[in-house]
PDB file of N, CA and C in Angstrom:
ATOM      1  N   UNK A   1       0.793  -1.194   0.000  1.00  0.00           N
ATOM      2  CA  UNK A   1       0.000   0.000   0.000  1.00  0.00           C
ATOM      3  C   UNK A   1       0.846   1.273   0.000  1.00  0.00           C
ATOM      4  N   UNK A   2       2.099   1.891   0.698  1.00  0.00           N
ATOM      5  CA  UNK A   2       2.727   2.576   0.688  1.00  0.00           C
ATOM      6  C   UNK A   2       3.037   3.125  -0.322  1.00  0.00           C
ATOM      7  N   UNK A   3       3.437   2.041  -1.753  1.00  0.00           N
ATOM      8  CA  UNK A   3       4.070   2.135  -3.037  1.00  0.00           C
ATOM      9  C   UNK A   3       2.599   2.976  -3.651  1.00  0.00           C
ATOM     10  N   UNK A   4       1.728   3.004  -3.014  1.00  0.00           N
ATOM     11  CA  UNK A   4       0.864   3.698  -4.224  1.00  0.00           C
ATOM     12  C   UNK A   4       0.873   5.086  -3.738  1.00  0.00           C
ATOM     13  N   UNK A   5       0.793   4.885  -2.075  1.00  0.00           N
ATOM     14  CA  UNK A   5       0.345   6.357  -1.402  1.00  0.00           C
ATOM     15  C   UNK A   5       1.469   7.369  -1.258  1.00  0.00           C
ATOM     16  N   UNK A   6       2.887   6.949  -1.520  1.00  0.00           N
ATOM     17  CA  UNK A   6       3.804   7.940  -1.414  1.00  0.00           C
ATOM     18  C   UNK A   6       3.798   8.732  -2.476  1.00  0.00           C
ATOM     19  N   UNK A   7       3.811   7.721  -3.962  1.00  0.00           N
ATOM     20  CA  UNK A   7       4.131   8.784  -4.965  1.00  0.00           C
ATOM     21  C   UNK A   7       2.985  10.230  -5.154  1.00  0.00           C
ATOM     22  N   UNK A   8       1.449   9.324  -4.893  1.00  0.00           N
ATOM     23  CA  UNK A   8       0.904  10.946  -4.603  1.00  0.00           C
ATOM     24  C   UNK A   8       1.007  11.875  -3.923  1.00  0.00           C
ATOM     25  N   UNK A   9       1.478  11.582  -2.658  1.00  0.00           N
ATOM     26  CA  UNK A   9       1.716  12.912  -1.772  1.00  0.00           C
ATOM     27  C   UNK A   9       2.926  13.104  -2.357  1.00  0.00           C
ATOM     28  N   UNK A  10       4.176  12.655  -2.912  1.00  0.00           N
ATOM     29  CA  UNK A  10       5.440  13.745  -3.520  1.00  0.00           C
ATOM     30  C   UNK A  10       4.947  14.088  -4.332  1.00  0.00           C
ATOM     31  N   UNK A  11       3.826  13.493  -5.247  1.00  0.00           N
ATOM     32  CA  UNK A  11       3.456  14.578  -6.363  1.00  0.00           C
ATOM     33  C   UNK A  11       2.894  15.986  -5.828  1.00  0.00           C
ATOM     34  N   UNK A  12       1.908  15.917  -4.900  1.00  0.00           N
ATOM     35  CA  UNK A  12       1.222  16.945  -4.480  1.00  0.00           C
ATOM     36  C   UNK A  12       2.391  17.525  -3.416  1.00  0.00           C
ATOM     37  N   UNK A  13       3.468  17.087  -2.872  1.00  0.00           N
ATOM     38  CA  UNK A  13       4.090  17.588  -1.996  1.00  0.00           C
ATOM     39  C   UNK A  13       5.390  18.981  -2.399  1.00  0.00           C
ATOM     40  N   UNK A  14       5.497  17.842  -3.180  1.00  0.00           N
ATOM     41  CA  UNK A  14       6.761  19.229  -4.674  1.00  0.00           C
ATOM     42  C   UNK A  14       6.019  20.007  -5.524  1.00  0.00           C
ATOM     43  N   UNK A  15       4.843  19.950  -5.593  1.00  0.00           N
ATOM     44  CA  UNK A  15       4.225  21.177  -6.570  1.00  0.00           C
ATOM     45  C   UNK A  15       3.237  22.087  -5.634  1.00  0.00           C
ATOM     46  N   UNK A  16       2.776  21.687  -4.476  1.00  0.00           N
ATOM     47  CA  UNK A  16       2.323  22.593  -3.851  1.00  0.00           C
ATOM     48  C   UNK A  16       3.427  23.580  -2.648  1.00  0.00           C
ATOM     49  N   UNK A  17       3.716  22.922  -1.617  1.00  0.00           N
ATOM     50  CA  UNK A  17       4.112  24.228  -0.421  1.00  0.00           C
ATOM     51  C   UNK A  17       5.127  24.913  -1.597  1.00  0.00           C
ATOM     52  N   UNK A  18       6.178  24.150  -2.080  1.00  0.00           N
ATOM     53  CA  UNK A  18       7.320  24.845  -2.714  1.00  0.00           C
ATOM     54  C   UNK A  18       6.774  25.787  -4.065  1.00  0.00           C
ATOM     55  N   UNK A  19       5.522  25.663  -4.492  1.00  0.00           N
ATOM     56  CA  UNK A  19       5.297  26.789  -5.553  1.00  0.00           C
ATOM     57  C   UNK A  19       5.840  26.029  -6.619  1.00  0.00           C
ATOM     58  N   UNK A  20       6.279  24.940  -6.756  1.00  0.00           N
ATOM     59  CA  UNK A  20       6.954  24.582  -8.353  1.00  0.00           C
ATOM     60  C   UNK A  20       5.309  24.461  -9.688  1.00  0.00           C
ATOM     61  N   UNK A  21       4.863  24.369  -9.035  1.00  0.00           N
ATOM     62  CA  UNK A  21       3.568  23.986  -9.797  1.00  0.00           C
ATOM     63  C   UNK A  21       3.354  22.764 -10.895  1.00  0.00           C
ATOM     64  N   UNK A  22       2.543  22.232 -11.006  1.00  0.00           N
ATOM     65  CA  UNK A  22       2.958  20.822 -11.561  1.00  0.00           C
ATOM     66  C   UNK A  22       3.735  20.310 -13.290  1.00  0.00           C
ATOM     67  N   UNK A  23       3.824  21.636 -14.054  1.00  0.00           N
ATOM     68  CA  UNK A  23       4.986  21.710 -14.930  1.00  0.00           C
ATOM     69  C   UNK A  23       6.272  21.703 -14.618  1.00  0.00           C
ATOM     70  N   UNK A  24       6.793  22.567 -13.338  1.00  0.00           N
ATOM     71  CA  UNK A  24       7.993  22.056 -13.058  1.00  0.00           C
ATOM     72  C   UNK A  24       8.189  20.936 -12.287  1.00  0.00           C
ATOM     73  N   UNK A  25       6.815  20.817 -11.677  1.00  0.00           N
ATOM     74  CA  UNK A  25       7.407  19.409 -10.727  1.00  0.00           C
ATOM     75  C   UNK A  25       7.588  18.334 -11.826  1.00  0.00           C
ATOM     76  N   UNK A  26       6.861  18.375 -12.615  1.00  0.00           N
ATOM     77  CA  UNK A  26       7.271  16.814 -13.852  1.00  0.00           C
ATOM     78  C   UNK A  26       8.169  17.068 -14.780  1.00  0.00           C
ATOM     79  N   UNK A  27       8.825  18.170 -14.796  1.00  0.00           N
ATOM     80  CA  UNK A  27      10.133  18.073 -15.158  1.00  0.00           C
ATOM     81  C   UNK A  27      10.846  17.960 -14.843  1.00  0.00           C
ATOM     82  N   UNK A  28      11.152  18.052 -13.319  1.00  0.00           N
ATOM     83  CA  UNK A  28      12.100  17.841 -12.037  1.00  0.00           C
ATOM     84  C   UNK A  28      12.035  16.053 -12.203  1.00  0.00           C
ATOM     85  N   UNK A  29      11.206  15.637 -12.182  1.00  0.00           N
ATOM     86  CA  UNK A  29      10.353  13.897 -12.001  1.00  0.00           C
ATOM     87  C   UNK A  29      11.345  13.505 -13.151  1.00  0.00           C
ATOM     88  N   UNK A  30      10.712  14.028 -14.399  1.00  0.00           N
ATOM     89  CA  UNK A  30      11.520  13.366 -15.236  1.00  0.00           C
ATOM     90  C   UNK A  30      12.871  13.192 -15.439  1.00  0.00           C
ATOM     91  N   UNK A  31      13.221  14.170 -14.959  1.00  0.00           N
ATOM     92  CA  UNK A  31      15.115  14.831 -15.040  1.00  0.00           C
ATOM     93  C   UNK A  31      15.674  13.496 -13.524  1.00  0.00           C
ATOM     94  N   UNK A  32      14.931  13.651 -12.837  1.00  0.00           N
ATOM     95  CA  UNK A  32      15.350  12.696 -11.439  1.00  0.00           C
ATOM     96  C   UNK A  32      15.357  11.146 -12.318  1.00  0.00           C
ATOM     97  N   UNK A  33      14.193  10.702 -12.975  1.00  0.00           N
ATOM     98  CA  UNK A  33      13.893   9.768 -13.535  1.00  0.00           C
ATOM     99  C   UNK A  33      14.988   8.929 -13.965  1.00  0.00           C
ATOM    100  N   UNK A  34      15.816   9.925 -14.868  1.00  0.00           N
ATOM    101  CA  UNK A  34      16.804   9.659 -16.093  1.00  0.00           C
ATOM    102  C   UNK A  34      17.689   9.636 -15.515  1.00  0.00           C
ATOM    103  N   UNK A  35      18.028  10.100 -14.665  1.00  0.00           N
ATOM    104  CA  UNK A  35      18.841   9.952 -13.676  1.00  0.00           C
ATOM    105  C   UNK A  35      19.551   9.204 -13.160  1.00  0.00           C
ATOM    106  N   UNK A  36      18.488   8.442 -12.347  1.00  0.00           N
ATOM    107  CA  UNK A  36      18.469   7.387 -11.905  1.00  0.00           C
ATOM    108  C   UNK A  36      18.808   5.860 -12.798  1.00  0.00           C
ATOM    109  N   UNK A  37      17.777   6.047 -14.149  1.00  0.00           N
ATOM    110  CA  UNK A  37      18.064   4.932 -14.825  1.00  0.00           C
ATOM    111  C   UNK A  37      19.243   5.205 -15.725  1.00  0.00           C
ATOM    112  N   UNK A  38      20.085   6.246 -15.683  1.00  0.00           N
ATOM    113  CA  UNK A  38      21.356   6.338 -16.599  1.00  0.00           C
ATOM    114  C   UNK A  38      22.224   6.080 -15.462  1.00  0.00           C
ATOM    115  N   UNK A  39      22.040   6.268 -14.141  1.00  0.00           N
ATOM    116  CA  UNK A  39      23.441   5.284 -12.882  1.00  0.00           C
ATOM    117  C   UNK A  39      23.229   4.235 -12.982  1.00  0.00           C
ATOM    118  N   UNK A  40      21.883   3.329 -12.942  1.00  0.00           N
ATOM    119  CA  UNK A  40      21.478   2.084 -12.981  1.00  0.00           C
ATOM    120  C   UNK A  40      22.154   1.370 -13.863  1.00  0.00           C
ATOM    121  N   UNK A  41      21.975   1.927 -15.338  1.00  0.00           N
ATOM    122  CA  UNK A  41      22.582   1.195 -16.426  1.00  0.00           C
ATOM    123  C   UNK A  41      23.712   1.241 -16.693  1.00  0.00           C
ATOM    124  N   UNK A  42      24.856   2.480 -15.850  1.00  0.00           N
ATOM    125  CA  UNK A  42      25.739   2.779 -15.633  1.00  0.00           C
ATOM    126  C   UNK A  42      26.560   1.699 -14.722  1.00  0.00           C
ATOM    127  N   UNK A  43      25.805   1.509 -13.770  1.00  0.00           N
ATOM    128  CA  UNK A  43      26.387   1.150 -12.481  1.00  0.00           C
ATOM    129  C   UNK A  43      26.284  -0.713 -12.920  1.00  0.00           C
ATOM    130  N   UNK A  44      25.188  -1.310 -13.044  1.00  0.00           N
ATOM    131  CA  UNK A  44      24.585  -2.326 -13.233  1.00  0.00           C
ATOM    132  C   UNK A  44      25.045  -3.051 -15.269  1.00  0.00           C
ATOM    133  N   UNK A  45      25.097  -2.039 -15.729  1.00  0.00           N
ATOM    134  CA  UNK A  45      25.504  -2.546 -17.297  1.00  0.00           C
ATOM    135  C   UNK A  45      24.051  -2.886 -17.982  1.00  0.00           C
ATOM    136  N   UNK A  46      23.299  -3.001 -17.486  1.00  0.00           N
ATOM    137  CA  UNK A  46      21.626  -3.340 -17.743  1.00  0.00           C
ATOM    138  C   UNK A  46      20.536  -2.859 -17.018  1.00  0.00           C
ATOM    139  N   UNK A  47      19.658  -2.651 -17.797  1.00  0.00           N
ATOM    140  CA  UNK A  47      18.090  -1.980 -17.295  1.00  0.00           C
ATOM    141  C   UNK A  47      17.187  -3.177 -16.914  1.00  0.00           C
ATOM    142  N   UNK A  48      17.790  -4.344 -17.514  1.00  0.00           N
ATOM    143  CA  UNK A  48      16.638  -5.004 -17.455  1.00  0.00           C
ATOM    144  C   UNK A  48      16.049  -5.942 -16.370  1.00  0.00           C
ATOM    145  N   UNK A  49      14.895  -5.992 -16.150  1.00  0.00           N
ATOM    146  CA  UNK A  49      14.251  -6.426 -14.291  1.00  0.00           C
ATOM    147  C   UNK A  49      14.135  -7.607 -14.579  1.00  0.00           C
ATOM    148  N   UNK A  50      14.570  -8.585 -15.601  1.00  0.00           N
ATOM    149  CA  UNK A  50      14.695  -9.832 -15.485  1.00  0.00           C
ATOM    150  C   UNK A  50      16.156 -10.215 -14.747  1.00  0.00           C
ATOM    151  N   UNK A  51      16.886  -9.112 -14.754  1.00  0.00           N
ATOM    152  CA  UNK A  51      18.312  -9.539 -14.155  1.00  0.00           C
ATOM    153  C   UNK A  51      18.717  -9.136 -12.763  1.00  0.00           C
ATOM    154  N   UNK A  52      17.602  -8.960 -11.683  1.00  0.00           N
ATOM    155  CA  UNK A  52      17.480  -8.414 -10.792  1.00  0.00           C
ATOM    156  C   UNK A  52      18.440  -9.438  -9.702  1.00  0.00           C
ATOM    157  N   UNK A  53      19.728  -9.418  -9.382  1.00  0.00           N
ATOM    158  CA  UNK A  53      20.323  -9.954  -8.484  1.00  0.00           C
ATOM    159  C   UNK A  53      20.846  -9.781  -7.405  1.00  0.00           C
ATOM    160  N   UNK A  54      20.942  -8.124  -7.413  1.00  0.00           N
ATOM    161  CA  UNK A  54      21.858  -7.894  -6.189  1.00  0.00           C
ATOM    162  C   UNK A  54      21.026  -7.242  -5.209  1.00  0.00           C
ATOM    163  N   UNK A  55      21.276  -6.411  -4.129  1.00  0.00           N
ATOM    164  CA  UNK A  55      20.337  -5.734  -3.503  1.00  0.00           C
ATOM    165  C   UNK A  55      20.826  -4.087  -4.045  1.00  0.00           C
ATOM    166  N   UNK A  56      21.873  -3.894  -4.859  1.00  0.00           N
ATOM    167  CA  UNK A  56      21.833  -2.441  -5.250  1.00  0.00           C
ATOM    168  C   UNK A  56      20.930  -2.811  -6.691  1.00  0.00           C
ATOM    169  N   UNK A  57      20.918  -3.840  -7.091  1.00  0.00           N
ATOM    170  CA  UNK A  57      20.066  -3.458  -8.499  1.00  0.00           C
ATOM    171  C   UNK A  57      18.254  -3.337  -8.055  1.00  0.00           C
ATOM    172  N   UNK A  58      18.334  -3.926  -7.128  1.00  0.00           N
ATOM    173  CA  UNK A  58      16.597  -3.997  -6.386  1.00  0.00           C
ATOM    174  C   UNK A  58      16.436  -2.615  -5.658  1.00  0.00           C
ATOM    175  N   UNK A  59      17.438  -1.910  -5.366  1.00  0.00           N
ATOM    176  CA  UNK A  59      17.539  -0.419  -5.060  1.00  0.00           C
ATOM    177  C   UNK A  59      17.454   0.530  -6.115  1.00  0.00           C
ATOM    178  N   UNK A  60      18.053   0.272  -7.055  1.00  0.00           N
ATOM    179  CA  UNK A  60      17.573   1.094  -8.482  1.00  0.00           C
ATOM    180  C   UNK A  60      15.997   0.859  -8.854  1.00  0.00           C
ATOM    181  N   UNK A  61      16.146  -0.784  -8.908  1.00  0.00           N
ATOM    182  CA  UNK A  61      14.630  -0.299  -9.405  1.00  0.00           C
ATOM    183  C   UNK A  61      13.326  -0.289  -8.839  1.00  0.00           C
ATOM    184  N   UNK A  62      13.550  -0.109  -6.977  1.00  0.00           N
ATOM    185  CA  UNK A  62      12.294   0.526  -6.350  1.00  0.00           C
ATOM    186  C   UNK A  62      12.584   1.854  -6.183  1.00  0.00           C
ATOM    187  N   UNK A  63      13.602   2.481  -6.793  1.00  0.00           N
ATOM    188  CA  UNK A  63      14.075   4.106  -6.809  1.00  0.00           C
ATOM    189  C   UNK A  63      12.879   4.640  -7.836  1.00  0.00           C
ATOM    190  N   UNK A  64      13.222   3.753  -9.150  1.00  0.00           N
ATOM    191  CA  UNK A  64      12.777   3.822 -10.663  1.00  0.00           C
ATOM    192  C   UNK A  64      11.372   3.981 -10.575  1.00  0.00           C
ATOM    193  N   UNK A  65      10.801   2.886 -10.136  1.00  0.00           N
ATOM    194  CA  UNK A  65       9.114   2.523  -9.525  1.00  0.00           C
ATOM    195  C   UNK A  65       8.717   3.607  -9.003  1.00  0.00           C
ATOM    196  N   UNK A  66       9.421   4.316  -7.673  1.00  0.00           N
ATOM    197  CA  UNK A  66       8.798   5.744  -6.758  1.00  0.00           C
ATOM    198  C   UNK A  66       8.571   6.116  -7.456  1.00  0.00           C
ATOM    199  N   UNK A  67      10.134   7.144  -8.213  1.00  0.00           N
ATOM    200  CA  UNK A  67       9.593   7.932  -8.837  1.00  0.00           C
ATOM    201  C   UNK A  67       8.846   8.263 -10.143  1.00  0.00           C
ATOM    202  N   UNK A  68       8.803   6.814 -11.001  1.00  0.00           N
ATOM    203  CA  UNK A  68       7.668   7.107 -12.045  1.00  0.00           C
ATOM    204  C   UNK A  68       6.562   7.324 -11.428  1.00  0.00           C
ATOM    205  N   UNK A  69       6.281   6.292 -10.206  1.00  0.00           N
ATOM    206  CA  UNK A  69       4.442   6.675 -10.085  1.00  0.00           C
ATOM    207  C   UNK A  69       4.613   7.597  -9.525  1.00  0.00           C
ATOM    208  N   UNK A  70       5.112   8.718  -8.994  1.00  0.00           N
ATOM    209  CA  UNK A  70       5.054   9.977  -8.733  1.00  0.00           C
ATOM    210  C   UNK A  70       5.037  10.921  -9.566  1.00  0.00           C
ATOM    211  N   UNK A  71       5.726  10.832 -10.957  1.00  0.00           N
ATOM    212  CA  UNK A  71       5.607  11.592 -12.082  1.00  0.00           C
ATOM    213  C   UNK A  71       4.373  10.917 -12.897  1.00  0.00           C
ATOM    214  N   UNK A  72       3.903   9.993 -12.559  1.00  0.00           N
ATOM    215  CA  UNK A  72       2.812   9.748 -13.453  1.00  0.00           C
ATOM    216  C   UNK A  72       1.851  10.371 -12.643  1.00  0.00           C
ATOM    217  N   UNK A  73       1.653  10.730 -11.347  1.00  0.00           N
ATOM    218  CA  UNK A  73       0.867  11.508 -10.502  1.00  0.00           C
ATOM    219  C   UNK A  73       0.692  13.341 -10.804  1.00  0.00           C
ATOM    220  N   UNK A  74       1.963  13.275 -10.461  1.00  0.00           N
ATOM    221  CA  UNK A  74       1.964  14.884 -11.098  1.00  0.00           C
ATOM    222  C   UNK A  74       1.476  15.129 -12.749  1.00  0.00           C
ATOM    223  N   UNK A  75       2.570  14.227 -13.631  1.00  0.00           N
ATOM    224  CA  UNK A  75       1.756  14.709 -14.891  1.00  0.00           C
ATOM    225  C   UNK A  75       0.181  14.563 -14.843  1.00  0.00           C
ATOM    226  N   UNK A  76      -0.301  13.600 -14.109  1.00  0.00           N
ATOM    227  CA  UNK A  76      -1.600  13.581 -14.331  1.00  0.00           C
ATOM    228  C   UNK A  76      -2.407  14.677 -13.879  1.00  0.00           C
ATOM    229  N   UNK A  77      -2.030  15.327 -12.591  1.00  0.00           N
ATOM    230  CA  UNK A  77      -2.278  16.404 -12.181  1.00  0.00           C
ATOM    231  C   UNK A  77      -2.167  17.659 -12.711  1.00  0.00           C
ATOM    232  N   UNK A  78      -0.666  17.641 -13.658  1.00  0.00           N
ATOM    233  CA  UNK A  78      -0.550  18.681 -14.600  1.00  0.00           C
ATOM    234  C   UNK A  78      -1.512  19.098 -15.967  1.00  0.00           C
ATOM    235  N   UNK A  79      -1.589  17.194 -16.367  1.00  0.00           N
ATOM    236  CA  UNK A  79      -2.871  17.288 -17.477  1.00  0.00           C
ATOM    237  C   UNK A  79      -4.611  17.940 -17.182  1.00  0.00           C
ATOM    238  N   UNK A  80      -4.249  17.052 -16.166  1.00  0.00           N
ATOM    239  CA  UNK A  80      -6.308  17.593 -15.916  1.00  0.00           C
ATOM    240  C   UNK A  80      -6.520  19.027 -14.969  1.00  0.00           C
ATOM    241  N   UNK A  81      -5.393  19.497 -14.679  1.00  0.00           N
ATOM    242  CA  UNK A  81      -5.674  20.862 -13.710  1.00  0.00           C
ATOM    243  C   UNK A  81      -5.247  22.013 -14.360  1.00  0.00           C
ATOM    244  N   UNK A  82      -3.350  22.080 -14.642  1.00  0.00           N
ATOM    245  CA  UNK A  82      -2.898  23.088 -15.382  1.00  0.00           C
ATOM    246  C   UNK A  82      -3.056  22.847 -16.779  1.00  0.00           C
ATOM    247  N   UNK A  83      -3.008  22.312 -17.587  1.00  0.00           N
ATOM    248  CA  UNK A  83      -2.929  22.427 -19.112  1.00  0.00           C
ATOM    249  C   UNK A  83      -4.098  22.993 -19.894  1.00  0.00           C
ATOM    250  N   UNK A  84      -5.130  22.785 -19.406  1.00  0.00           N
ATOM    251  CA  UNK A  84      -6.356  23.222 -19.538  1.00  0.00           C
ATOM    252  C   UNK A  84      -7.306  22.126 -20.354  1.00  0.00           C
ATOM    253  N   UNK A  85      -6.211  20.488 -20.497  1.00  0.00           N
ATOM    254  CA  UNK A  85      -7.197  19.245 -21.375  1.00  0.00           C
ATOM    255  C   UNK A  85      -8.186  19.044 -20.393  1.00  0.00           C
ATOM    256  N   UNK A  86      -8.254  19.053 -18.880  1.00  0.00           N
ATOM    257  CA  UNK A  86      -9.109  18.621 -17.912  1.00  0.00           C
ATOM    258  C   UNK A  86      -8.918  16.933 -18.005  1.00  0.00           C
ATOM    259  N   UNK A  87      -9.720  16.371 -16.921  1.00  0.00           N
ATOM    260  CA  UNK A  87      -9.516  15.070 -17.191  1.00  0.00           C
ATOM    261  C   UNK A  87      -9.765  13.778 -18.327  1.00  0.00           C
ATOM    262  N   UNK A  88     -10.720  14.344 -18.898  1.00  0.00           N
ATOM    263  CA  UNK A  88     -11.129  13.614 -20.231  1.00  0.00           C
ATOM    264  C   UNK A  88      -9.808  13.757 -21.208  1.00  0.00           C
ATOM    265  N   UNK A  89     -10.018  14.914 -21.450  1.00  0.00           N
ATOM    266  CA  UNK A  89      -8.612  15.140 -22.168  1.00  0.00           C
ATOM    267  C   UNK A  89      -7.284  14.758 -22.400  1.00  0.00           C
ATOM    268  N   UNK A  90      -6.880  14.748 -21.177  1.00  0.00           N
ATOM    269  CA  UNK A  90      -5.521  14.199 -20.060  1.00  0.00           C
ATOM    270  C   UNK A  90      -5.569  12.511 -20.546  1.00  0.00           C
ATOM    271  N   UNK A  91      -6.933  12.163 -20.446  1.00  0.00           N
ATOM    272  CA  UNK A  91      -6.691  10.216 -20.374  1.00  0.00           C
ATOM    273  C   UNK A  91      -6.572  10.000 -21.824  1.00  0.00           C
ATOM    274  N   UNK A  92      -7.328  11.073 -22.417  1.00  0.00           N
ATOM    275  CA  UNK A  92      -7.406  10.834 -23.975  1.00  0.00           C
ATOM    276  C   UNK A  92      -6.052  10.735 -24.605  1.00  0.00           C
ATOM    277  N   UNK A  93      -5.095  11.456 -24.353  1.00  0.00           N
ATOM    278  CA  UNK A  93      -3.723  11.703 -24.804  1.00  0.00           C
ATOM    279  C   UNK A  93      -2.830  10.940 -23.891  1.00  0.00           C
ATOM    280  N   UNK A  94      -3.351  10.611 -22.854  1.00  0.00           N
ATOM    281  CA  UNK A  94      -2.218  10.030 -22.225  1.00  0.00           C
ATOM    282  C   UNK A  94      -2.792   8.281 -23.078  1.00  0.00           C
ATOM    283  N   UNK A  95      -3.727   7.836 -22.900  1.00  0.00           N
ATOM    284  CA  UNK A  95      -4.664   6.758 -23.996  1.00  0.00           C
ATOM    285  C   UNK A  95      -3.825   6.458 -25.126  1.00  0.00           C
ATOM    286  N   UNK A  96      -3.741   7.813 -25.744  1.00  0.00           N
ATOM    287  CA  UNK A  96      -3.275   7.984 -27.558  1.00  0.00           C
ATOM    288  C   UNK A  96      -1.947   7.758 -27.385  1.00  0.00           C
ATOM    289  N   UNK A  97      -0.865   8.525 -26.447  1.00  0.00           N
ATOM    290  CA  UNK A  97       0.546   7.899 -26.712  1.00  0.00           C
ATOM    291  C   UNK A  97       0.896   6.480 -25.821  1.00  0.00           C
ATOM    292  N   UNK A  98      -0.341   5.980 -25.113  1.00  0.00           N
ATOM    293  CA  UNK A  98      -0.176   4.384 -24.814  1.00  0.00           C
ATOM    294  C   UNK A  98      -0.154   3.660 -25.650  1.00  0.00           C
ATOM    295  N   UNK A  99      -1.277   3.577 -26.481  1.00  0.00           N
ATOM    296  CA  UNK A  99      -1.871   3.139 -27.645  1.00  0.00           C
ATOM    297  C   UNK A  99      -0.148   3.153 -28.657  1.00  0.00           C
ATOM    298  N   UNK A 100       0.382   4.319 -29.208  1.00  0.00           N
ATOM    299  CA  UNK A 100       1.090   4.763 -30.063  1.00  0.00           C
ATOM    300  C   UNK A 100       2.048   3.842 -29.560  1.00  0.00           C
ATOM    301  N   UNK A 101       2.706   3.745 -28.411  1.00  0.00           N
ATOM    302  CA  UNK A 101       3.901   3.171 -27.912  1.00  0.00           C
ATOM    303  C   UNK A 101       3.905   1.459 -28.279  1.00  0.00           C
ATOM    304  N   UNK A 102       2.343   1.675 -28.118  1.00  0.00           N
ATOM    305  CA  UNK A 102       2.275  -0.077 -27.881  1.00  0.00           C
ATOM    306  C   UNK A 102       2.454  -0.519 -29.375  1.00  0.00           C
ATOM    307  N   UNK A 103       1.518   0.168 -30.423  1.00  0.00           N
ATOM    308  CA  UNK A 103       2.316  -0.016 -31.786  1.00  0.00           C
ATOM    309  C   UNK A 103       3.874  -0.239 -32.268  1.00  0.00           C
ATOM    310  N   UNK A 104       4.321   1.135 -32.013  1.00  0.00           N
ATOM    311  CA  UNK A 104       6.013   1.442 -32.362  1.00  0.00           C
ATOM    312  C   UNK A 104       6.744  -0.191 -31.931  1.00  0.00           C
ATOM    313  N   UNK A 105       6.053  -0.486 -30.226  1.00  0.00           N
ATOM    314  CA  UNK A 105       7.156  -1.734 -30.190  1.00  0.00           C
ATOM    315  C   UNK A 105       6.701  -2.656 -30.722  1.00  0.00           C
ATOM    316  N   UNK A 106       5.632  -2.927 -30.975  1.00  0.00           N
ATOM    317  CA  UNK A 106       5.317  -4.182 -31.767  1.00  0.00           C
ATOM    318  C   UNK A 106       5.494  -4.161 -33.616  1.00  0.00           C
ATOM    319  N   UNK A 107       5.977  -3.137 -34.148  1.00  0.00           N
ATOM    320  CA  UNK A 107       5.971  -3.158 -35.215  1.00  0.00           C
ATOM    321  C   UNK A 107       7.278  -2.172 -35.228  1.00  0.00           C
ATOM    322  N   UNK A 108       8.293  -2.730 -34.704  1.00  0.00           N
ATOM    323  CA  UNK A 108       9.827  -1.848 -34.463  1.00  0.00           C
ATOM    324  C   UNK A 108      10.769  -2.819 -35.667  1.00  0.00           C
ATOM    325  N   UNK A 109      10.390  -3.953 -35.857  1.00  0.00           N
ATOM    326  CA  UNK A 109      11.241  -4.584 -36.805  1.00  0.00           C
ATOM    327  C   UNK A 109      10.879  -3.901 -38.072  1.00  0.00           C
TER     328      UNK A 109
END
């Protein structure tokens, strides 16, 4: 239960008292994001969670886990509050580049 309830309060926690508002907080998210998974792949030689052996690679990737669902919190917050799509909108596009992604990899050869 924790894993779901933290990333919303850092979403709401970095874009509200501090004023970042939820455009900079999901750019902060994302920039932390990459971050993280460029030491990982750095540190580890691989991204991939089938090769999960050590306890620093299981540290990268419940790092990885926080903070996406925290940036998937904020962007979501950013979509349906600041951008002005509202929530219909927000699922619609966030929908359309699911959809899009899921193509690209299945038809990448």
């Amino acid at each position: 239960m924790p894993l779901f309830t933290i990333p919303s309060f850092l979403g709401v926690f970095g874009s509200q008292p501090f004023s970042f508002g939820y455009a900079t907080g999901t750019v902060i998210l994302v920039s932390c994001l990459v971050v993280i998974l460029a030491i990982w792949r750095y540190s580890e030689g691989t991204l991939s969670v089938n090769n999960i052996r050590t306890t620093k690679a299981e540290t990268f990737y419940w790092t990885a886990i926080l903070f996406s669902n925290t940036l998937g919190t904020a962007l979501g917050d950013f979509l349906a509050d600041s951008s002005g799509l509202g929530f219909l909108g927000g699922a619609i596009l966030i929908g359309a580049l699911r959809i899009s992604c899921t193509y690209l990899l299945l038809h990448a050869d």
